[in-house]
PDB file of N, CA and C in Angstrom:
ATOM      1  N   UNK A   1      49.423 131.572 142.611  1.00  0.00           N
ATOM      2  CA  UNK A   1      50.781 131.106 142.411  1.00  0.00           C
ATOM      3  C   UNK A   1      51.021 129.947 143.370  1.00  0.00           C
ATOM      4  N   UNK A   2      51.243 129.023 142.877  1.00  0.00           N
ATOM      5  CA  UNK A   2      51.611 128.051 144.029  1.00  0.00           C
ATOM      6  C   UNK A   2      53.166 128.226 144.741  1.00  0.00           C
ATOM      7  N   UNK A   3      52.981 126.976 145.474  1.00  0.00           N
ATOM      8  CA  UNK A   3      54.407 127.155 146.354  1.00  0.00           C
ATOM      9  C   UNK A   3      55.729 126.641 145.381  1.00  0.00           C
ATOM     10  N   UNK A   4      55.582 125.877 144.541  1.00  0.00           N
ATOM     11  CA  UNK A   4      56.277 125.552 143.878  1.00  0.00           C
ATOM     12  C   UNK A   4      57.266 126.801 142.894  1.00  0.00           C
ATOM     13  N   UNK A   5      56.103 127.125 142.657  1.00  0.00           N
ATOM     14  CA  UNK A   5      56.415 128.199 141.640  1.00  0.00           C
ATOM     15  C   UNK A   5      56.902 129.455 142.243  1.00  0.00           C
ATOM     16  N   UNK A   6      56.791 130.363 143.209  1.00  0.00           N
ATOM     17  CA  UNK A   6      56.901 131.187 144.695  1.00  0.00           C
ATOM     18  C   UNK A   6      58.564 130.774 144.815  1.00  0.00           C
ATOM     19  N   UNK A   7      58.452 129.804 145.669  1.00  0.00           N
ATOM     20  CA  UNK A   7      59.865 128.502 145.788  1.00  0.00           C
ATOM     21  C   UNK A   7      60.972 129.015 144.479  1.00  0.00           C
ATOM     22  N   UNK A   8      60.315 128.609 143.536  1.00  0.00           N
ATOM     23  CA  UNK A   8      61.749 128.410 142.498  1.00  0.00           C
ATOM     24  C   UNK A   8      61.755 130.450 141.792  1.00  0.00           C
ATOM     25  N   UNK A   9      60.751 131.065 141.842  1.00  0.00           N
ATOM     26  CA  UNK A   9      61.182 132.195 142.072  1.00  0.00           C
ATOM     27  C   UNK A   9      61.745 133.032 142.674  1.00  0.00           C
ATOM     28  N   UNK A  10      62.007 132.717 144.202  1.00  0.00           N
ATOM     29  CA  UNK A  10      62.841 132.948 145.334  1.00  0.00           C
ATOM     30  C   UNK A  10      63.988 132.767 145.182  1.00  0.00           C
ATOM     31  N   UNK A  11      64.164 131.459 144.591  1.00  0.00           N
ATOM     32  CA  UNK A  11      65.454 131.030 144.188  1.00  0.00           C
ATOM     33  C   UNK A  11      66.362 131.580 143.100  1.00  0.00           C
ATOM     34  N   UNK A  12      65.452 131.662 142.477  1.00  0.00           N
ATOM     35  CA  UNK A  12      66.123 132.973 141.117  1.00  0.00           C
ATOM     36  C   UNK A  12      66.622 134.059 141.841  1.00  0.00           C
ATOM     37  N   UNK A  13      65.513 134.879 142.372  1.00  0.00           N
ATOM     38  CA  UNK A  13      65.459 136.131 142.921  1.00  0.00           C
ATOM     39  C   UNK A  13      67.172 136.252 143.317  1.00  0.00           C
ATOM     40  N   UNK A  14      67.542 134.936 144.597  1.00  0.00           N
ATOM     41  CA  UNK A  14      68.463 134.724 145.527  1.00  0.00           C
ATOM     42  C   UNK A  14      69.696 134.598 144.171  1.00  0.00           C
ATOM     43  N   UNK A  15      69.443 133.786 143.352  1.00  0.00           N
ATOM     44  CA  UNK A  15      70.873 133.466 142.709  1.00  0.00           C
ATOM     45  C   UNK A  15      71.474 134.753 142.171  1.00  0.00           C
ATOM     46  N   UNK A  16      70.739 135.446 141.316  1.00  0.00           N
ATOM     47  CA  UNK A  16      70.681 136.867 140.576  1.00  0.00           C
ATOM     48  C   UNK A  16      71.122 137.717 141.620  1.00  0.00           C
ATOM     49  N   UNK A  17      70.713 138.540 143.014  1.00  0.00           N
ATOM     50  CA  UNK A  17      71.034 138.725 143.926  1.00  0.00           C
ATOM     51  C   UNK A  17      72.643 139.111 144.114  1.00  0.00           C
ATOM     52  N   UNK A  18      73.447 137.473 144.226  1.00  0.00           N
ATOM     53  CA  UNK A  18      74.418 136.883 144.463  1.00  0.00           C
ATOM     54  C   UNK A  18      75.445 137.482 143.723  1.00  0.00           C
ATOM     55  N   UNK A  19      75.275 137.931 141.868  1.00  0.00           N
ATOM     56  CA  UNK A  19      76.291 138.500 141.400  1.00  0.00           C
ATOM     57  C   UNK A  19      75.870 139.597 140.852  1.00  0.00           C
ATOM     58  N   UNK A  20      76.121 140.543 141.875  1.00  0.00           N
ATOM     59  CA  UNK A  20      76.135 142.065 141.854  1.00  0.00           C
ATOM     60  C   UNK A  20      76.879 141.866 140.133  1.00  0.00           C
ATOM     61  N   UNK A  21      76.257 143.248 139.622  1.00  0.00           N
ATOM     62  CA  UNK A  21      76.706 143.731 138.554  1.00  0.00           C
ATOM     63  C   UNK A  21      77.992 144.659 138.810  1.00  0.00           C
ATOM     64  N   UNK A  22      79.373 144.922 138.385  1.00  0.00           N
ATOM     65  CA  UNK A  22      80.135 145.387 138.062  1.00  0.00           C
ATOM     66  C   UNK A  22      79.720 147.518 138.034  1.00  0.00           C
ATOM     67  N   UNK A  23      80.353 147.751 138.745  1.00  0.00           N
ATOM     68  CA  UNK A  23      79.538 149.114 138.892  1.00  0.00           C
ATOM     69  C   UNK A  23      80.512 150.338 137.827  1.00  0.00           C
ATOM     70  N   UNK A  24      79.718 150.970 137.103  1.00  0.00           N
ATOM     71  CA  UNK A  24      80.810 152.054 136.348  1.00  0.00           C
ATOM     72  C   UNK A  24      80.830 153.722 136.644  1.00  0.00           C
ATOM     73  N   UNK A  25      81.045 154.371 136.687  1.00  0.00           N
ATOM     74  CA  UNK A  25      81.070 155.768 137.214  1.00  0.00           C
ATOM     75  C   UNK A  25      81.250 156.650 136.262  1.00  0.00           C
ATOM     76  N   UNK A  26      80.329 157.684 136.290  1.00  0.00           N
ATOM     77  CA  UNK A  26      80.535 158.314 135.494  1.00  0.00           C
ATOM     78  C   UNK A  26      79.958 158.101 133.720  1.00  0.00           C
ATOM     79  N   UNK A  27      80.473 158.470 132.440  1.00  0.00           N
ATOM     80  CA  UNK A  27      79.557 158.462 131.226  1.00  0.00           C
ATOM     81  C   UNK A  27      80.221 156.571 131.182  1.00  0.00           C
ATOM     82  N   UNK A  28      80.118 155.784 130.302  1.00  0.00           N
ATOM     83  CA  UNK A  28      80.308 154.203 130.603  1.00  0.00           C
ATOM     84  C   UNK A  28      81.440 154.804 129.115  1.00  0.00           C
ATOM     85  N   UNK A  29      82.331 154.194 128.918  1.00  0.00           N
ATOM     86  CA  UNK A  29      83.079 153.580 127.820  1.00  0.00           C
ATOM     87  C   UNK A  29      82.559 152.115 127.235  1.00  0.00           C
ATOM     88  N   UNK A  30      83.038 152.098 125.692  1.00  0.00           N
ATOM     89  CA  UNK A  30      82.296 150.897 125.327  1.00  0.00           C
ATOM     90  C   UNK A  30      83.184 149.435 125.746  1.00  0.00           C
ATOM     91  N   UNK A  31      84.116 149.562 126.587  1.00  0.00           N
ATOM     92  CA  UNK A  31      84.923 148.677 126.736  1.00  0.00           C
ATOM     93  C   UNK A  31      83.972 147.946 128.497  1.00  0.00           C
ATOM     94  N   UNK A  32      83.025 149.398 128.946  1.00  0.00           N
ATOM     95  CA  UNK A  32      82.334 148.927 130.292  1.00  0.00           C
ATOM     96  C   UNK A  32      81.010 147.931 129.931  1.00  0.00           C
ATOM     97  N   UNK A  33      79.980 148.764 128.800  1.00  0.00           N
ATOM     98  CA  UNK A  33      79.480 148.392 127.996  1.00  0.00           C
ATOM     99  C   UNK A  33      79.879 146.333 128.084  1.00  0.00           C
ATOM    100  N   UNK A  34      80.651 145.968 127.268  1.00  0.00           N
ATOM    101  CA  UNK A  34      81.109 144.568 126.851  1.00  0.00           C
ATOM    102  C   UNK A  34      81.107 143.998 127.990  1.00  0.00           C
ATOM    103  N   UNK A  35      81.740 144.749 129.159  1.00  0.00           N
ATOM    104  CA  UNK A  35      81.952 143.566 130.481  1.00  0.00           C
ATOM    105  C   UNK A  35      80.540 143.626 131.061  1.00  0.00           C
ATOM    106  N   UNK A  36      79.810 144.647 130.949  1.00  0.00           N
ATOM    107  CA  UNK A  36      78.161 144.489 131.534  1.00  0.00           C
ATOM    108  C   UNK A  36      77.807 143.763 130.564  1.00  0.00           C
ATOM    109  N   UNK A  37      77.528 143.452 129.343  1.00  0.00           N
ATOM    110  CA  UNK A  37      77.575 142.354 128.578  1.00  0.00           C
ATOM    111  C   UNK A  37      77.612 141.079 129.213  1.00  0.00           C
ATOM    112  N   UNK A  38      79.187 140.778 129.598  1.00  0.00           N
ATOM    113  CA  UNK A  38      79.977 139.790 129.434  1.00  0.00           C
ATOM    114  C   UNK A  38      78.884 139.027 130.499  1.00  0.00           C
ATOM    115  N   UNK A  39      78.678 139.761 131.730  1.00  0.00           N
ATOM    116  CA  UNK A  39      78.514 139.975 133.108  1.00  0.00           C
ATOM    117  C   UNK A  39      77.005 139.360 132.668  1.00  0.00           C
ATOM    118  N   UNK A  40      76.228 139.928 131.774  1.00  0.00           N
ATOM    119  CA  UNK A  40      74.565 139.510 131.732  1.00  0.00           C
ATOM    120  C   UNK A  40      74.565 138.064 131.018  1.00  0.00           C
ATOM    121  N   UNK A  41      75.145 137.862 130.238  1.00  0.00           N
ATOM    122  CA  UNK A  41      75.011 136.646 130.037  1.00  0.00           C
ATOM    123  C   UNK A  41      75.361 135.692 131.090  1.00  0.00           C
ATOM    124  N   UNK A  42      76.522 135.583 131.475  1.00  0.00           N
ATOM    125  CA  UNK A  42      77.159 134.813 133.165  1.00  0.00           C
ATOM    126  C   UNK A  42      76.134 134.801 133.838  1.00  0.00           C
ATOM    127  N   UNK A  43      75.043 136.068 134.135  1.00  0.00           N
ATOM    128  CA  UNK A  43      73.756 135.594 134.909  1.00  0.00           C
ATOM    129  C   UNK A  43      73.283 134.699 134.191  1.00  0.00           C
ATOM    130  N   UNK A  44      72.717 135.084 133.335  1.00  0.00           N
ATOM    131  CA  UNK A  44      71.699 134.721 132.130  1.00  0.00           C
ATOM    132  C   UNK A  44      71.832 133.202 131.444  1.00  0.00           C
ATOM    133  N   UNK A  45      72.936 132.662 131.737  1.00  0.00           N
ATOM    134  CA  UNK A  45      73.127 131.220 131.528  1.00  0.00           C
ATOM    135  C   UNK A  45      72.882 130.341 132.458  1.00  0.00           C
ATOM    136  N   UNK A  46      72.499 130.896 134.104  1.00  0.00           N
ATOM    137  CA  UNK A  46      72.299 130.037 134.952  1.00  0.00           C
ATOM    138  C   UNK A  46      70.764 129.881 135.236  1.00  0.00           C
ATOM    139  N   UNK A  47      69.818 130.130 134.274  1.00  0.00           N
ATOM    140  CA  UNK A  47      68.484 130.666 134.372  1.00  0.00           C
ATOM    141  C   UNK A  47      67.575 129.061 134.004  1.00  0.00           C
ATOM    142  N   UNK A  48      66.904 128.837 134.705  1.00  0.00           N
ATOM    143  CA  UNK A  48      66.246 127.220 134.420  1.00  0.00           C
ATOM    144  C   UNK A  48      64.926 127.456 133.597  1.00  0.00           C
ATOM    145  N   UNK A  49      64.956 127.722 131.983  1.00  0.00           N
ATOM    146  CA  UNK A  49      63.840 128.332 131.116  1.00  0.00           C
ATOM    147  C   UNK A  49      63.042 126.610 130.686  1.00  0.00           C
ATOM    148  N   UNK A  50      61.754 126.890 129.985  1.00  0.00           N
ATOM    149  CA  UNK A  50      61.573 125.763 129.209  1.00  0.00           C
ATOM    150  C   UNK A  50      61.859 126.069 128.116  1.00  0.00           C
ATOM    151  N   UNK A  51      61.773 127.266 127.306  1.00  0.00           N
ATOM    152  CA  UNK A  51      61.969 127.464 125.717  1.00  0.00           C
ATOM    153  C   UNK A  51      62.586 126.974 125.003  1.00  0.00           C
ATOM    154  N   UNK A  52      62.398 126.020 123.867  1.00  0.00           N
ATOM    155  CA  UNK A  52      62.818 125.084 123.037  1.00  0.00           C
ATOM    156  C   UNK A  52      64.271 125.886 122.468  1.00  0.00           C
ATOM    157  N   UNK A  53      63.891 127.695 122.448  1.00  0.00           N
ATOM    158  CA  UNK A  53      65.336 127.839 121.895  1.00  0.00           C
ATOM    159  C   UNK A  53      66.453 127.923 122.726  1.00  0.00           C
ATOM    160  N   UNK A  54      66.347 127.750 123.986  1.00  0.00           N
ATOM    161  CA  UNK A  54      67.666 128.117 124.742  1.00  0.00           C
ATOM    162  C   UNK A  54      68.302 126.115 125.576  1.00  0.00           C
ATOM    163  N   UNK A  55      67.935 125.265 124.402  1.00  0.00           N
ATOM    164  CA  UNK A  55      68.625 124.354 124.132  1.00  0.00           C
ATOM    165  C   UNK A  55      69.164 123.626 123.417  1.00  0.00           C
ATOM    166  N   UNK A  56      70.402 123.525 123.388  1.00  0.00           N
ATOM    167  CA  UNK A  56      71.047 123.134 121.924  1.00  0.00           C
ATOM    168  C   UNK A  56      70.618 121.640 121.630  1.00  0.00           C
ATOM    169  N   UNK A  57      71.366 121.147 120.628  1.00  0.00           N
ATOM    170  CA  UNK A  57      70.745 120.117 120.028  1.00  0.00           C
ATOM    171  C   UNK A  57      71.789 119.016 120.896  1.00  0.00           C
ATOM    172  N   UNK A  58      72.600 119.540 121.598  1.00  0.00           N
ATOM    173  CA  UNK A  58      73.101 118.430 122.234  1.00  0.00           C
ATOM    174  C   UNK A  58      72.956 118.598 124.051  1.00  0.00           C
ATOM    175  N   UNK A  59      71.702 118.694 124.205  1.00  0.00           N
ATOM    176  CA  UNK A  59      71.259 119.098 125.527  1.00  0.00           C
ATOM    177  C   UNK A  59      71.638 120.446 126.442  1.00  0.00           C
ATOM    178  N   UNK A  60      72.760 121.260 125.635  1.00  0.00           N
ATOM    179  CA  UNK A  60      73.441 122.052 126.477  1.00  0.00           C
ATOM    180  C   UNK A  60      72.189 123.040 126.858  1.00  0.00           C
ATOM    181  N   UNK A  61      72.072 123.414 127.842  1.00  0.00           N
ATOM    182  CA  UNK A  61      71.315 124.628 128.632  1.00  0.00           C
ATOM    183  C   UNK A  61      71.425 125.789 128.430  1.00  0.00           C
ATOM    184  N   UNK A  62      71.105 127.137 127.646  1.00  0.00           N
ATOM    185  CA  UNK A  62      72.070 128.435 127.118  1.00  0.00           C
ATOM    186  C   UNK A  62      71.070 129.267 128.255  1.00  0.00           C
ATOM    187  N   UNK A  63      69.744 128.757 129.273  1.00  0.00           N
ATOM    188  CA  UNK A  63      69.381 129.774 129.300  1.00  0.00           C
ATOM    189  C   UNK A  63      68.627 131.074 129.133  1.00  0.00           C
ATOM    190  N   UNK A  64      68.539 132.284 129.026  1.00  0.00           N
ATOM    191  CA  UNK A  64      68.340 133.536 129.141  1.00  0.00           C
ATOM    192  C   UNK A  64      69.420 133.810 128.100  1.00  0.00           C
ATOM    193  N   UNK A  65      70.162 133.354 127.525  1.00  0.00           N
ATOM    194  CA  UNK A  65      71.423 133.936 126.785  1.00  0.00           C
ATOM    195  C   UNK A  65      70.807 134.942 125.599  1.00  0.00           C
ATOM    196  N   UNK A  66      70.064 134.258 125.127  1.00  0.00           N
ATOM    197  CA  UNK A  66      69.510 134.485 124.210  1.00  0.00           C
ATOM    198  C   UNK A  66      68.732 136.129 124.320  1.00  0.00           C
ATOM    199  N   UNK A  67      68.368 136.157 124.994  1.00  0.00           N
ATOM    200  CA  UNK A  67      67.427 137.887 125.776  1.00  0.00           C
ATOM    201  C   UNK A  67      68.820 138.743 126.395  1.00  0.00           C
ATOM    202  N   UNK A  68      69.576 138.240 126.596  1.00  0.00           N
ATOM    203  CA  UNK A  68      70.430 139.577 126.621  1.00  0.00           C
ATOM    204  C   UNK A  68      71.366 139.694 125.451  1.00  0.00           C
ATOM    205  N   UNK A  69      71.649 139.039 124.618  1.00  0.00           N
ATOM    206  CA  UNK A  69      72.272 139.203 123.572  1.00  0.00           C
ATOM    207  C   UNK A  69      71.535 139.466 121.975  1.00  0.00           C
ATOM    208  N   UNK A  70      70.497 139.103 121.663  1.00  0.00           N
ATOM    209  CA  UNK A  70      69.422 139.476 120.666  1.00  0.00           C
ATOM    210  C   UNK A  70      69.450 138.497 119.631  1.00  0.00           C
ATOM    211  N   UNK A  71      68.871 137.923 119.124  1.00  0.00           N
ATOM    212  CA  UNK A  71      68.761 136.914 118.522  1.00  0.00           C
ATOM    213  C   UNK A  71      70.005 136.606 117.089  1.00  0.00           C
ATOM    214  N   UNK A  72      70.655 137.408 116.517  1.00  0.00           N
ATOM    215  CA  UNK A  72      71.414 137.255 115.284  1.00  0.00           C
ATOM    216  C   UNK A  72      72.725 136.616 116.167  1.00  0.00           C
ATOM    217  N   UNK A  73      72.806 137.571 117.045  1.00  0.00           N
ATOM    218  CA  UNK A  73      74.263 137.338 117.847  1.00  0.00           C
ATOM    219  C   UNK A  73      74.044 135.680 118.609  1.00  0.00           C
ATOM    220  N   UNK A  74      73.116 135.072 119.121  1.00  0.00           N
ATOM    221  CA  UNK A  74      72.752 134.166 119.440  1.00  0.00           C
ATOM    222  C   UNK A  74      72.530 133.152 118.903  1.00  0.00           C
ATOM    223  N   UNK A  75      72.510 133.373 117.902  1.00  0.00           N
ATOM    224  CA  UNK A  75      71.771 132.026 116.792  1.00  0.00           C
ATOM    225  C   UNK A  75      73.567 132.241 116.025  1.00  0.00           C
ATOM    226  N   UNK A  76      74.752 132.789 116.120  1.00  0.00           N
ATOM    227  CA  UNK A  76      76.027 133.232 115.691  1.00  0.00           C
ATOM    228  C   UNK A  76      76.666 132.053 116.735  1.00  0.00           C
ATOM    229  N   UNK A  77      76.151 132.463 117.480  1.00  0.00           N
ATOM    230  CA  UNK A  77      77.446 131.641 118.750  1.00  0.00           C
ATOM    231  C   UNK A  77      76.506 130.198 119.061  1.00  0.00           C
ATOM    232  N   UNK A  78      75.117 129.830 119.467  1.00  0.00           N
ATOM    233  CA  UNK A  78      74.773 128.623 119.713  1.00  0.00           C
ATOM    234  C   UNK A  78      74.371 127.868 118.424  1.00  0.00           C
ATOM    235  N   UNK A  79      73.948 128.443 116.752  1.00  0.00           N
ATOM    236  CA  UNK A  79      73.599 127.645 116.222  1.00  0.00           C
ATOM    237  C   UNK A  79      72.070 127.183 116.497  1.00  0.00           C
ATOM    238  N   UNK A  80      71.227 128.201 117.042  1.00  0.00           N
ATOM    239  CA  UNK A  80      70.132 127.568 117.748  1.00  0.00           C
ATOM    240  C   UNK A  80      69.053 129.290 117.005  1.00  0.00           C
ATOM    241  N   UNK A  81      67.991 128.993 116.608  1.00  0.00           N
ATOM    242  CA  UNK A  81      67.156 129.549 115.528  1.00  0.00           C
ATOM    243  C   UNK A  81      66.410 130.147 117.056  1.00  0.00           C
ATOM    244  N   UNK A  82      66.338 131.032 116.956  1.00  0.00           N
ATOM    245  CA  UNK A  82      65.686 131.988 118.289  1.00  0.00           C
ATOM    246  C   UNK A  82      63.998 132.757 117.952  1.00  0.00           C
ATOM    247  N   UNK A  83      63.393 131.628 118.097  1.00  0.00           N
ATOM    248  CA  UNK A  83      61.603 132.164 117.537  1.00  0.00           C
ATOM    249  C   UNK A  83      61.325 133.224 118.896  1.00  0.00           C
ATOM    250  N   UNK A  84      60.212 133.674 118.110  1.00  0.00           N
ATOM    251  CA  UNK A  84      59.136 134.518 119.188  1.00  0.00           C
ATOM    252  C   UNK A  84      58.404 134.041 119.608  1.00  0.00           C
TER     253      UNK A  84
END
């Protein structure tokens, strides 16, 4: 692994880190459900990928969006065809 790569994994590690997940107690309601949702994508959009699908056609950056939400729901909201 080089340092480069080490480096910008650290950096992930650190950003992710940073926003604790929302904690629920007890059995979850589906209303906790949506905000852990809401909550994984908010990580998941700040994620520096190369994959052709987690950029729109007008440069926007989506990310990881795509892996926590599943591809129908994703290709719903960006318009962006989510291969394997």
């Amino acid at each position: 692994m080089s340092k480069s790569v080490a480096s910008a994994s650290a950096e992930e590690y650190t950003r992710v880190r940073e926003s604790p997940f929302p904690r629920v107690h007890g059995r979850p309601a589906w209303k906790y459900y949506l905000k852990l949702k809401k909550h994984a994508v908010g990580v998941s959009l700040g994620s520096d990928v190369g994959y052709d699908w987690a950029t729109g056609a007008t440069g926007t950056m989506y990310g990881l969006m795509g892996d926590v939400l599943g591809a129908v729901e994703y290709e719903d909201i960006t318009n962006i065809h989510q291969t394997d």
